[in-house]
C-alpha atoms as a PDB file:
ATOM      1  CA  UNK A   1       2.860 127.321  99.985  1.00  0.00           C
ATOM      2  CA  UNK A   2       4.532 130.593 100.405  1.00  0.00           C
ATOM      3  CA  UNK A   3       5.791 130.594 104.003  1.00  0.00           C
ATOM      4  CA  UNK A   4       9.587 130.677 104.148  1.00  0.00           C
ATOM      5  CA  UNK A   5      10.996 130.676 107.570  1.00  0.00           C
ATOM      6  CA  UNK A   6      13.945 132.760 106.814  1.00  0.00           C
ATOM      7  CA  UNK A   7      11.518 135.416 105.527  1.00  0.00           C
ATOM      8  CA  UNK A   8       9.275 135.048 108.211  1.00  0.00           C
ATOM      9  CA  UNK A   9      12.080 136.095 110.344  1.00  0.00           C
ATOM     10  CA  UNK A  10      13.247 139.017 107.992  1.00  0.00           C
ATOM     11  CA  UNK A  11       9.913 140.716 109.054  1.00  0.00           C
ATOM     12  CA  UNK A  12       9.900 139.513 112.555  1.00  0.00           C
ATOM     13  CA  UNK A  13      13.329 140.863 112.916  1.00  0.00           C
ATOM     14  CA  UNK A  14      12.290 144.078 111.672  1.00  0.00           C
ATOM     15  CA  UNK A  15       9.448 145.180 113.104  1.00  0.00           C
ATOM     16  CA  UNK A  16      10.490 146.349 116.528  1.00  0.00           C
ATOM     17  CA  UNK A  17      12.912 148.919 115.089  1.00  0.00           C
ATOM     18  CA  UNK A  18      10.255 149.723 112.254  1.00  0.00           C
ATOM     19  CA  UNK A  19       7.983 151.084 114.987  1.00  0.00           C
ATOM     20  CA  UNK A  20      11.006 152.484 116.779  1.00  0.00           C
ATOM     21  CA  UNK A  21      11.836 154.489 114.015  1.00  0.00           C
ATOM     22  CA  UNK A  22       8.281 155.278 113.192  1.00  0.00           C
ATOM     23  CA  UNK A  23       7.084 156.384 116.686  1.00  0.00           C
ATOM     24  CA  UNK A  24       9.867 157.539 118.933  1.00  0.00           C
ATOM     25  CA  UNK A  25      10.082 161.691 119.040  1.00  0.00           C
ATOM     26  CA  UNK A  26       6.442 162.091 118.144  1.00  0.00           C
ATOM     27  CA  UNK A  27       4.104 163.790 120.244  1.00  0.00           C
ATOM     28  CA  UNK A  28       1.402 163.106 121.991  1.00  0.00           C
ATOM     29  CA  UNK A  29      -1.125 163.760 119.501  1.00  0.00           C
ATOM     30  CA  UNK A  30       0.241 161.042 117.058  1.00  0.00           C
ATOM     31  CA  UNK A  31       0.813 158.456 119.767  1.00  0.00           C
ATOM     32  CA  UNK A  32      -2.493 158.905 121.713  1.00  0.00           C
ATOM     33  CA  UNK A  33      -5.435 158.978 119.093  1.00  0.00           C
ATOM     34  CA  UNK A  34      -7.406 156.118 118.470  1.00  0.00           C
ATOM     35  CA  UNK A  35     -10.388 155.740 116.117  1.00  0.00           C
ATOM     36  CA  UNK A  36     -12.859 155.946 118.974  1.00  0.00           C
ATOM     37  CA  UNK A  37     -14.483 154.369 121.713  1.00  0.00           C
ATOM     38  CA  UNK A  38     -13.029 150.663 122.250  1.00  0.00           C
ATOM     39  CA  UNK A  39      -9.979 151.192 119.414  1.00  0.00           C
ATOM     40  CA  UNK A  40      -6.358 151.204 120.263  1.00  0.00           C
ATOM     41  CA  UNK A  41      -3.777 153.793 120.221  1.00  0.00           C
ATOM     42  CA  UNK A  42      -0.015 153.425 118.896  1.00  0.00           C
ATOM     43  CA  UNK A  43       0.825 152.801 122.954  1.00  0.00           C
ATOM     44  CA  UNK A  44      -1.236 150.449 123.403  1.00  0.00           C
ATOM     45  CA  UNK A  45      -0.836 148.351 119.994  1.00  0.00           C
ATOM     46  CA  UNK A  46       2.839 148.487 121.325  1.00  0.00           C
ATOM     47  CA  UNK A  47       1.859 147.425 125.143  1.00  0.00           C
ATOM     48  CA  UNK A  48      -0.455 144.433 122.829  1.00  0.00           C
ATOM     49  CA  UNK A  49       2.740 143.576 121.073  1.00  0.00           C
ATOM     50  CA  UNK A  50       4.576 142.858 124.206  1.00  0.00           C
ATOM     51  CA  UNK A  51       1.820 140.738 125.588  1.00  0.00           C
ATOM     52  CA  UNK A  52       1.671 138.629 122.720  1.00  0.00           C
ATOM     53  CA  UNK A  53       5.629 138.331 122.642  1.00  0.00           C
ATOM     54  CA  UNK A  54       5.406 137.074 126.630  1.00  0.00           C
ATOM     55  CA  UNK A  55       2.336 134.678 126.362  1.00  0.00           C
ATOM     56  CA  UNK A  56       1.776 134.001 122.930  1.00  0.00           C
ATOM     57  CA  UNK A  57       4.498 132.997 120.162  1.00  0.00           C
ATOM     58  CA  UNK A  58       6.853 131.683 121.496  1.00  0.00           C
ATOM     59  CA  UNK A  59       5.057 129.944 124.137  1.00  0.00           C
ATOM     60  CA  UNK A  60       2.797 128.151 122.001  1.00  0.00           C
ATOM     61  CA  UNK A  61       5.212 127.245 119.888  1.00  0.00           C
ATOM     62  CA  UNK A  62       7.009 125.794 122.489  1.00  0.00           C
ATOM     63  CA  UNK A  63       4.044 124.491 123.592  1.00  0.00           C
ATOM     64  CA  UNK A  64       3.537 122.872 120.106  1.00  0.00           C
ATOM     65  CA  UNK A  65       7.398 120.805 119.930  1.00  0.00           C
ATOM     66  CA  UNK A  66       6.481 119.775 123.978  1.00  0.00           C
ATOM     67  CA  UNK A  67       3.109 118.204 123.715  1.00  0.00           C
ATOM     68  CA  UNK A  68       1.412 117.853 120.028  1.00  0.00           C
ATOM     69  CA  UNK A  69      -2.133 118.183 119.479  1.00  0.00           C
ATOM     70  CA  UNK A  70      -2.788 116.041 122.304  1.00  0.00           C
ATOM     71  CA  UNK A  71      -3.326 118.914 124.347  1.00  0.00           C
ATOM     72  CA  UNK A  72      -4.823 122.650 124.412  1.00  0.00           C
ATOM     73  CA  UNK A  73      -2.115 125.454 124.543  1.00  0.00           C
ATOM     74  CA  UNK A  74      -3.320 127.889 127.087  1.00  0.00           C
ATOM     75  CA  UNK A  75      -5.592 130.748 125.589  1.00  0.00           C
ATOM     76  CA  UNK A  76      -3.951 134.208 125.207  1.00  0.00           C
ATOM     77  CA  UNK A  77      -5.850 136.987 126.669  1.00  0.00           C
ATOM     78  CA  UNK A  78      -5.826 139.427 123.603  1.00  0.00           C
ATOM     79  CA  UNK A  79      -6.752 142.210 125.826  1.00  0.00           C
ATOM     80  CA  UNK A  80      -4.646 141.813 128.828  1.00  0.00           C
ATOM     81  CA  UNK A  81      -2.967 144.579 127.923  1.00  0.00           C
ATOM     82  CA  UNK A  82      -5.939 146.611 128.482  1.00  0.00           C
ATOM     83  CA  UNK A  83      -6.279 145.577 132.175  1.00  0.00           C
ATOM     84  CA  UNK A  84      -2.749 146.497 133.422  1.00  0.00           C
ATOM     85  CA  UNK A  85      -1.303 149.982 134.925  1.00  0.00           C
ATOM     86  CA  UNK A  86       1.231 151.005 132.650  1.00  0.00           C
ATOM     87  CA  UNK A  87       3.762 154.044 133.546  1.00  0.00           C
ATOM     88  CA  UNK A  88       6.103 153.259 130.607  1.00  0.00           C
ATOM     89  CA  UNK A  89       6.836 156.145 128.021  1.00  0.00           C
ATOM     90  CA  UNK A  90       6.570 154.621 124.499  1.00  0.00           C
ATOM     91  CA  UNK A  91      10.625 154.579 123.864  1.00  0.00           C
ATOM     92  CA  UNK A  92      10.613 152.281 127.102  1.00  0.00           C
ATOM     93  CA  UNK A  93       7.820 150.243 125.498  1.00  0.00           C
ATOM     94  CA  UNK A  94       9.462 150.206 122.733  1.00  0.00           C
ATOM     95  CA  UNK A  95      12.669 149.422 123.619  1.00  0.00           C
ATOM     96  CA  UNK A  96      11.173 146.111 126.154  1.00  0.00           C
ATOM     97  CA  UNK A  97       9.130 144.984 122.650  1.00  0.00           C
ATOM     98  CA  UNK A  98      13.343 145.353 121.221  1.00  0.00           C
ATOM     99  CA  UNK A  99      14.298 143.240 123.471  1.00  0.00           C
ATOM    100  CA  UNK A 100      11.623 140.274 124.661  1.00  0.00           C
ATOM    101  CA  UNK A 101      11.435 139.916 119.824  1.00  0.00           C
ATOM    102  CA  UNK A 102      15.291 139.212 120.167  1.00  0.00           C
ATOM    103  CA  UNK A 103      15.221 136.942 122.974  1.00  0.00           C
ATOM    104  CA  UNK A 104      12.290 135.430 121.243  1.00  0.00           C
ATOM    105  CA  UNK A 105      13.707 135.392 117.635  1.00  0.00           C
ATOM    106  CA  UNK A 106      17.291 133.965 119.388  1.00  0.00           C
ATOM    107  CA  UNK A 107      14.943 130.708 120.869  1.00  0.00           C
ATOM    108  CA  UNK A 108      13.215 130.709 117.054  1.00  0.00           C
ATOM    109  CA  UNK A 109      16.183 130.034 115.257  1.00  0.00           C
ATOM    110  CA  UNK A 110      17.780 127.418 118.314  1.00  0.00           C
ATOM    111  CA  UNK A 111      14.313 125.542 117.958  1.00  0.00           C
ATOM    112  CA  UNK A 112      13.119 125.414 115.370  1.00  0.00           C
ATOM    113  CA  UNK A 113      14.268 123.070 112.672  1.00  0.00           C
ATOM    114  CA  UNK A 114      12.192 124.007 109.307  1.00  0.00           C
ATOM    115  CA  UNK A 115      12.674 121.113 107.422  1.00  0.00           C
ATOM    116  CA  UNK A 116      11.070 119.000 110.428  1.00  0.00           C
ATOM    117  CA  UNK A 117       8.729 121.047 112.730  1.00  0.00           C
ATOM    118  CA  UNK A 118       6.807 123.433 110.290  1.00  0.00           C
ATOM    119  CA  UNK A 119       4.042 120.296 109.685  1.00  0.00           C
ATOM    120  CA  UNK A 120       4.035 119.661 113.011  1.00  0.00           C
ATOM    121  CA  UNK A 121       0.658 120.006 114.969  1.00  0.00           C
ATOM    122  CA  UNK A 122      -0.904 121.685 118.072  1.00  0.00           C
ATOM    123  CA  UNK A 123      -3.945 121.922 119.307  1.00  0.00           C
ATOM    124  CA  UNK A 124      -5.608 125.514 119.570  1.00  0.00           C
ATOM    125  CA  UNK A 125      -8.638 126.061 122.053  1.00  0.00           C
ATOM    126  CA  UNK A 126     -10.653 127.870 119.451  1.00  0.00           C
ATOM    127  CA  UNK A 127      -9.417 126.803 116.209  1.00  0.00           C
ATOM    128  CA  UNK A 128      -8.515 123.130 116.962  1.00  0.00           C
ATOM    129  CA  UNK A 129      -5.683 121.739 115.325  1.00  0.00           C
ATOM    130  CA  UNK A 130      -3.175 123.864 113.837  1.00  0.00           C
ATOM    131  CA  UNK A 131       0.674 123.498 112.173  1.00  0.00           C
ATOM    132  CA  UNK A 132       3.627 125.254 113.499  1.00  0.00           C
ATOM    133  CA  UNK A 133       3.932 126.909 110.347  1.00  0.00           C
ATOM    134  CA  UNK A 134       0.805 128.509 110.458  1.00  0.00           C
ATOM    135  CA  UNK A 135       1.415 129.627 113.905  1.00  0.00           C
ATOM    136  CA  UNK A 136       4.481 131.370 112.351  1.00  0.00           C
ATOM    137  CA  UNK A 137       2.616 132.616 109.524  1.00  0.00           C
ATOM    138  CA  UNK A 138      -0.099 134.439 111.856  1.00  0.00           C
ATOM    139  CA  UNK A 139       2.869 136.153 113.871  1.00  0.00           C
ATOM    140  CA  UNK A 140       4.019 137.564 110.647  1.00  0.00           C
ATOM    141  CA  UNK A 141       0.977 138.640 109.690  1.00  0.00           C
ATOM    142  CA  UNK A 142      -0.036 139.780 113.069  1.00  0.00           C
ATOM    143  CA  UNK A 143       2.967 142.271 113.164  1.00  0.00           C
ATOM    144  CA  UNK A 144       2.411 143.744 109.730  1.00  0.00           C
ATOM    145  CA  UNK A 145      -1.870 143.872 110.602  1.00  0.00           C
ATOM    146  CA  UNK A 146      -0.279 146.201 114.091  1.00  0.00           C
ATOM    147  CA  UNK A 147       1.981 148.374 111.478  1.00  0.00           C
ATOM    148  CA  UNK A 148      -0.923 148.352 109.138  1.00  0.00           C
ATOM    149  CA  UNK A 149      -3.588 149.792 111.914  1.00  0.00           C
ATOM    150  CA  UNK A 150      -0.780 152.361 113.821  1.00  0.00           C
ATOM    151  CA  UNK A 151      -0.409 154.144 110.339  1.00  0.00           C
ATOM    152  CA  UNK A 152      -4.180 154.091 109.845  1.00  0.00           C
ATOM    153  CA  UNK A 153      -4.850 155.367 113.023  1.00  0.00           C
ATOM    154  CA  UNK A 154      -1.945 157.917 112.692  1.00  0.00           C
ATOM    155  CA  UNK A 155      -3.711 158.803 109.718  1.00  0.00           C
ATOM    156  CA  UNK A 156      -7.338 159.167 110.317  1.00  0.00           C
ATOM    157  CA  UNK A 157      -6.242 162.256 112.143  1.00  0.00           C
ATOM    158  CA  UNK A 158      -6.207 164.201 109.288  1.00  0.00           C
ATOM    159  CA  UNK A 159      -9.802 163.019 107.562  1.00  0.00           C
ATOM    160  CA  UNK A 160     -11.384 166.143 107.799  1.00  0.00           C
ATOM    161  CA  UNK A 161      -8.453 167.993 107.183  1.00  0.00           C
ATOM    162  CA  UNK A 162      -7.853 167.102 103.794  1.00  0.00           C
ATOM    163  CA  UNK A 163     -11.447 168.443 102.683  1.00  0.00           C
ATOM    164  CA  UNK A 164     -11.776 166.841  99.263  1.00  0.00           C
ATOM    165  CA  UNK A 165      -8.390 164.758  98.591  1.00  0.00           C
ATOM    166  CA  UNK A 166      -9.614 162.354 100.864  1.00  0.00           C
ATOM    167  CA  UNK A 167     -11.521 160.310  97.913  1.00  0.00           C
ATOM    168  CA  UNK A 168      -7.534 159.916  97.272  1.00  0.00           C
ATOM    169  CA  UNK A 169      -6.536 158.909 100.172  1.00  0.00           C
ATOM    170  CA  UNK A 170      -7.526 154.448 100.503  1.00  0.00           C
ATOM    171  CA  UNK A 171      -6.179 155.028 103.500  1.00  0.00           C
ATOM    172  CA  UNK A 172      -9.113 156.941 105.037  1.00  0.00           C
ATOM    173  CA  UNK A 173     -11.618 155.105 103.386  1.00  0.00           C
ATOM    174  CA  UNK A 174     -14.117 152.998 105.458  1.00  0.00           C
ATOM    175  CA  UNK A 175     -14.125 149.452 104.819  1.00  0.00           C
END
């Protein structure tokens, strides 16, 4: 096993001002491209991030300690983002996705006791039964696959623009 709760939370705790660093002062151009129809931009990977921090994480989790695997935690809408008006310049989405990973990192640590609730099962509506640590495990992951596609987005920009360095360049490879 290679989860480790206090390293979970070194990456959970870092992400937020990763992309704050990362994103904030950059224009348009960077924060708006996508890789085509149906793909997200860095906004809305950001806007996802939130979603997931309101109805996801820590909800299931508390879900999880509060009722077992006797019963279904409610199904997050991965693309509820998607379906809302949003006005908010990225520093202001960045700075709410600051905050709600604090408050939710603050309720982690008060919670969560490692050495008793990481076997501890729910019950997912797709996946069935699950353990609290691979709930934890997925967030983790989850932030670092959202870092992951911003920068490959980011830099898909460029693919005809480096004419032939691109066989370099894993990065702009297609899988």
């Amino acid at each position: 096993m290679n989860f480790n709760t206090k390293e979970a939370i070194e990456i959970l705790k870092r992400t937020p001002q990763t992309l704050e660093y990362f994103l904030t002062g950059l224009s348009d151009g960077w924060l708006q491209s996508n890789e085509g129809e149906g793909t997200w931009n860095a906004h809305e990977v950001i806007d996802h991030l939130i979603e997931g921090e309101k109805n996801n994480w820590m909800p299931r989790l508390e879900f999880i300690l509060r009722e077992g695997e006797d019963k279904a935690f409610p199904p997050f809408d991965r693309y509820a983002h998607l379906h809302k008006v949003n006005e908010d310049t990225i520093k202001q989405a960045l700075l709410e996705f600051k905050k709600i990973r604090a408050v939710n990192i603050n309720k982690l640590q008060a919670l969560l006791n490692p050495d008793v609730h990481l076997e501890l099962k729910g019950y997912h509506p797709d996946f069935g039964v699950v353990k609290v640590k691979e709930l934890l495990s997925t967030w983790v992951v989850h932030d670092l696959t959202h870092i992951a596609q911003i920068v490959r987005v980011m830099a898909k920009r460029y693919t005809t623009d480096v004419g032939p360095w691109s066989e370099y360049l894993g990065i702009l490879k297609k899988n």
